[in-house]
N, C-alpha and C. Protein backbone atom coordinates (compact mmCIF):
# COMPACT_ATOMS: atom_id res chain seq x y z
N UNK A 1 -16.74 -14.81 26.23
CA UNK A 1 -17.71 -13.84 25.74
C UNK A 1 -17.78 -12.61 26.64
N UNK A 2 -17.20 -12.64 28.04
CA UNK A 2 -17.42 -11.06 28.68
C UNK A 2 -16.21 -10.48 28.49
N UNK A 3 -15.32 -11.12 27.46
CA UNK A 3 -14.26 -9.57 27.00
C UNK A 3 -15.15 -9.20 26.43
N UNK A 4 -16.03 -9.60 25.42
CA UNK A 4 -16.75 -9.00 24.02
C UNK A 4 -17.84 -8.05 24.50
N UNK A 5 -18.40 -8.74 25.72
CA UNK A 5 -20.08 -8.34 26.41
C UNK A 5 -18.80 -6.88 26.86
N UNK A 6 -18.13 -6.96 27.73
CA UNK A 6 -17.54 -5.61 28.17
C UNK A 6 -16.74 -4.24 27.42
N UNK A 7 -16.07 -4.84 26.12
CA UNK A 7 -15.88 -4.28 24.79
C UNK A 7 -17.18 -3.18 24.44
N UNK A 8 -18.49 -4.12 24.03
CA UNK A 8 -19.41 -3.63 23.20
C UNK A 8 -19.82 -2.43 24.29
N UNK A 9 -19.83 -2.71 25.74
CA UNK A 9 -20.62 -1.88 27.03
C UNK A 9 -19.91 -0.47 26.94
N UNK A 10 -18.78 -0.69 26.62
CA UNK A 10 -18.06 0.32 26.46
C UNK A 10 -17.95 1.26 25.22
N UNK A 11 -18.35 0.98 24.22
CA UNK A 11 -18.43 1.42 22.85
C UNK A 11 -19.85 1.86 22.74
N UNK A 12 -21.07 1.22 23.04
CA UNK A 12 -22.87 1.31 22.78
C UNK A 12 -22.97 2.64 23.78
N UNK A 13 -23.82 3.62 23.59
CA UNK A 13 -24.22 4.83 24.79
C UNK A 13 -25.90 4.96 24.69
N UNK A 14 -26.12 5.13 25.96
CA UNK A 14 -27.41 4.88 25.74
C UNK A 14 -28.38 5.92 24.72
N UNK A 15 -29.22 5.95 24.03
CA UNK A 15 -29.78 6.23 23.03
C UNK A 15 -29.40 5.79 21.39
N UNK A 16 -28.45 5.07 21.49
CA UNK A 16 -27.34 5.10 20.11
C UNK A 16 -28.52 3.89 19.86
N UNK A 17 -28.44 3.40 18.15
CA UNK A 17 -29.03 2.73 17.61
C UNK A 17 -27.75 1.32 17.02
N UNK A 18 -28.33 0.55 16.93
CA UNK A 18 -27.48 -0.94 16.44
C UNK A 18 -28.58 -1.84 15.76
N UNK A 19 -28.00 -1.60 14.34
CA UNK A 19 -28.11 -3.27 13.76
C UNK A 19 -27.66 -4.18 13.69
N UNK A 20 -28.11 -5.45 14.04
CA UNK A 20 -27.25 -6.34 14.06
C UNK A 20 -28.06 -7.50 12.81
N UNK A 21 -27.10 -8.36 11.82
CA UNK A 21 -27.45 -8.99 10.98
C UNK A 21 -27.26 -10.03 11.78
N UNK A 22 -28.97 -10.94 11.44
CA UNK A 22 -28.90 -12.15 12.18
C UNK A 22 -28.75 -13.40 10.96
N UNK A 23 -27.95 -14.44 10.54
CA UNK A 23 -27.79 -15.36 9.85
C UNK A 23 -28.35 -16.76 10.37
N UNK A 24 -27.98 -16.92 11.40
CA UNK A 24 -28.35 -17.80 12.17
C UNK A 24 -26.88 -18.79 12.70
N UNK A 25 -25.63 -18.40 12.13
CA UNK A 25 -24.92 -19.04 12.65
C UNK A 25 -24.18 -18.56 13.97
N UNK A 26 -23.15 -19.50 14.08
CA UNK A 26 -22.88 -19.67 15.89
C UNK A 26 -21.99 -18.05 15.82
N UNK A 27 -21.74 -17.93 15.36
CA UNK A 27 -20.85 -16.16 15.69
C UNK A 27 -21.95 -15.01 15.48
N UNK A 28 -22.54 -15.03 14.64
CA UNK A 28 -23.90 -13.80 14.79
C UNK A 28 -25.21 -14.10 15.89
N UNK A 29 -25.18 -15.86 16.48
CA UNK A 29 -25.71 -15.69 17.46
C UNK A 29 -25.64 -15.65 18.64
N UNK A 30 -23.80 -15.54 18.74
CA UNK A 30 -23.21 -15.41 20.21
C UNK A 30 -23.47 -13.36 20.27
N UNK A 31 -23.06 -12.92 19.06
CA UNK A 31 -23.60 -11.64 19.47
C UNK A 31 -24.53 -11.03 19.29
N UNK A 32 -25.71 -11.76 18.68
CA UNK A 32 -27.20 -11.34 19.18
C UNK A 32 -27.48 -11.59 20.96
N UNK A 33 -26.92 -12.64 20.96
CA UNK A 33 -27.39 -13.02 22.94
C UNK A 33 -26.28 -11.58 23.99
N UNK A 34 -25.12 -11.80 23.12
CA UNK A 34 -24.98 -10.34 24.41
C UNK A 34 -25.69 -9.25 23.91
N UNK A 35 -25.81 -8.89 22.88
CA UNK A 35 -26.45 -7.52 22.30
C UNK A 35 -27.51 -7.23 22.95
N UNK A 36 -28.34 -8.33 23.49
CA UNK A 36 -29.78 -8.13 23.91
C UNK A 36 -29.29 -8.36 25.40
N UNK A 37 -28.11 -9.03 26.29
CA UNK A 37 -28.01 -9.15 27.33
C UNK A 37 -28.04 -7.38 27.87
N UNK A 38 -26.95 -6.71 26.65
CA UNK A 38 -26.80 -5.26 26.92
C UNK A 38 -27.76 -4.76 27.34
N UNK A 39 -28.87 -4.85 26.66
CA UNK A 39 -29.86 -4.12 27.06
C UNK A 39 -30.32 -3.74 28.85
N UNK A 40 -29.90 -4.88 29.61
CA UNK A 40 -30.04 -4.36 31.28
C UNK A 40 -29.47 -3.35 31.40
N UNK A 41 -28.39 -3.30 30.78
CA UNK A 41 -27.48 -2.01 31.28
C UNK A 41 -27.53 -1.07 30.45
N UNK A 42 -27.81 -0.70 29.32
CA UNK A 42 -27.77 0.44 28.24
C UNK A 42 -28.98 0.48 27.42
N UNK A 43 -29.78 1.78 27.48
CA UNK A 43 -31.04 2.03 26.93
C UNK A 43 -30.53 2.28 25.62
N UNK A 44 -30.35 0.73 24.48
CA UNK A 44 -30.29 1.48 23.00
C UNK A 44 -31.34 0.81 22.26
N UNK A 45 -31.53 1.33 21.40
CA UNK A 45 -32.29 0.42 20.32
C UNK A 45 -31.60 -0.55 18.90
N UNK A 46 -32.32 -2.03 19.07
CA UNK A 46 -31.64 -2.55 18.36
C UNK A 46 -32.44 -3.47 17.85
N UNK A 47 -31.82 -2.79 16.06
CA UNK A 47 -32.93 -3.49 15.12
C UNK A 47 -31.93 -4.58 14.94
N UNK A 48 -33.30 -5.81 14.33
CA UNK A 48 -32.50 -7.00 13.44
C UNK A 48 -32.67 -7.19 12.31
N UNK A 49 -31.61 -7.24 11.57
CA UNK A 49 -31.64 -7.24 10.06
C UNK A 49 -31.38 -9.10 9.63
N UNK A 50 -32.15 -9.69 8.32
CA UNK A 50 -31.82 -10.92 8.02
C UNK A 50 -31.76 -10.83 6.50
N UNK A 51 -31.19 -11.90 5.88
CA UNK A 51 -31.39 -12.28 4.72
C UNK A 51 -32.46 -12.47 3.86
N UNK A 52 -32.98 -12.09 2.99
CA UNK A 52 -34.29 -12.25 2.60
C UNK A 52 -35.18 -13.31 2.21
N UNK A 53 -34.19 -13.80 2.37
CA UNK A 53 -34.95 -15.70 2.20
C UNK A 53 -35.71 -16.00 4.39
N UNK A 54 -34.53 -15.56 4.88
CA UNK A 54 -35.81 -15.57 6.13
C UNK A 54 -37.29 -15.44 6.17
N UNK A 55 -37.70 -16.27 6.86
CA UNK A 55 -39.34 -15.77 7.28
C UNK A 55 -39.37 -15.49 8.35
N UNK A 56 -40.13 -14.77 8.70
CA UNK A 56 -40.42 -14.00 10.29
C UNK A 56 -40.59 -15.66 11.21
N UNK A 57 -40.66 -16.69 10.72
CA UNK A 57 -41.18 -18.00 11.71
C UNK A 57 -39.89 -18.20 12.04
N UNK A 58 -38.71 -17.74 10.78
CA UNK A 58 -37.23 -18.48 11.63
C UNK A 58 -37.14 -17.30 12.08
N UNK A 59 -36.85 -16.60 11.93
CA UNK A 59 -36.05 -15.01 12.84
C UNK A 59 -36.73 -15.69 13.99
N UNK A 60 -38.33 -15.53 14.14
CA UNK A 60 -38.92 -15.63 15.88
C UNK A 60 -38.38 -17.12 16.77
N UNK A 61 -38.15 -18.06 15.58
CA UNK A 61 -37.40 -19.11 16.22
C UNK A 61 -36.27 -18.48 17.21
N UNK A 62 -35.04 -18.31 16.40
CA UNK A 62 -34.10 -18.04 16.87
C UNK A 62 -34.10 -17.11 18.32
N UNK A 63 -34.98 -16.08 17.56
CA UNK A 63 -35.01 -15.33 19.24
C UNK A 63 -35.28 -15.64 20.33
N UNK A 64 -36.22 -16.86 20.52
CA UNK A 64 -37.13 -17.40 21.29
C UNK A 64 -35.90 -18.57 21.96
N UNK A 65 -34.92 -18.96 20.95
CA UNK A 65 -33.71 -19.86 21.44
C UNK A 65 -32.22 -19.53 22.48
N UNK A 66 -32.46 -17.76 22.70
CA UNK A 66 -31.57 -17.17 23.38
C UNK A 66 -31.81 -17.25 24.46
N UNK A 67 -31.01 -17.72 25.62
CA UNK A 67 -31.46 -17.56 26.87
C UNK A 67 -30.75 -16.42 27.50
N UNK A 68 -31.69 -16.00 28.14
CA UNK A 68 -30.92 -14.28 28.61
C UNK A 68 -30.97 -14.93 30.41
N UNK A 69 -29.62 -14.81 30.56
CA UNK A 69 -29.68 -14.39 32.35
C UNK A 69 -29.64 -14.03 32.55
């Protein structure tokens, strides 16, 4: 995952905006956890987009399941 984390560092500038669609599976949530790791290092903003059958109880699940180091 730090080719990908160092890829994205290089592409994101700070102020730029990113959506990222959260599903809940293992590839949209390996890059929700760096997307938000980014954040130490790059001031962007980043919305999350879901499927409409989500409820705000799973989205907040999930987020709450990322561990950021």
């Amino acid at each position: 995952m730090e080719d990908v984390y160092n890829y994205l560092k290089s592409k994101i500038n700070n102020n730029d905006i990113i959506v990222a669609s959260i599903s809940g599976g293992p590839d949209s949530m390996a890059l929700l956890n760096i997307l938000i790791k980014l954040k130490k290092d790059i001031n962007y903003k980043l919305i999350f987009s879901n499927d409409k059958y989500f409820t705000k109880e799973y989205i907040d699940n999930i987020l709450k399941s990322i561990v950021i180091d």
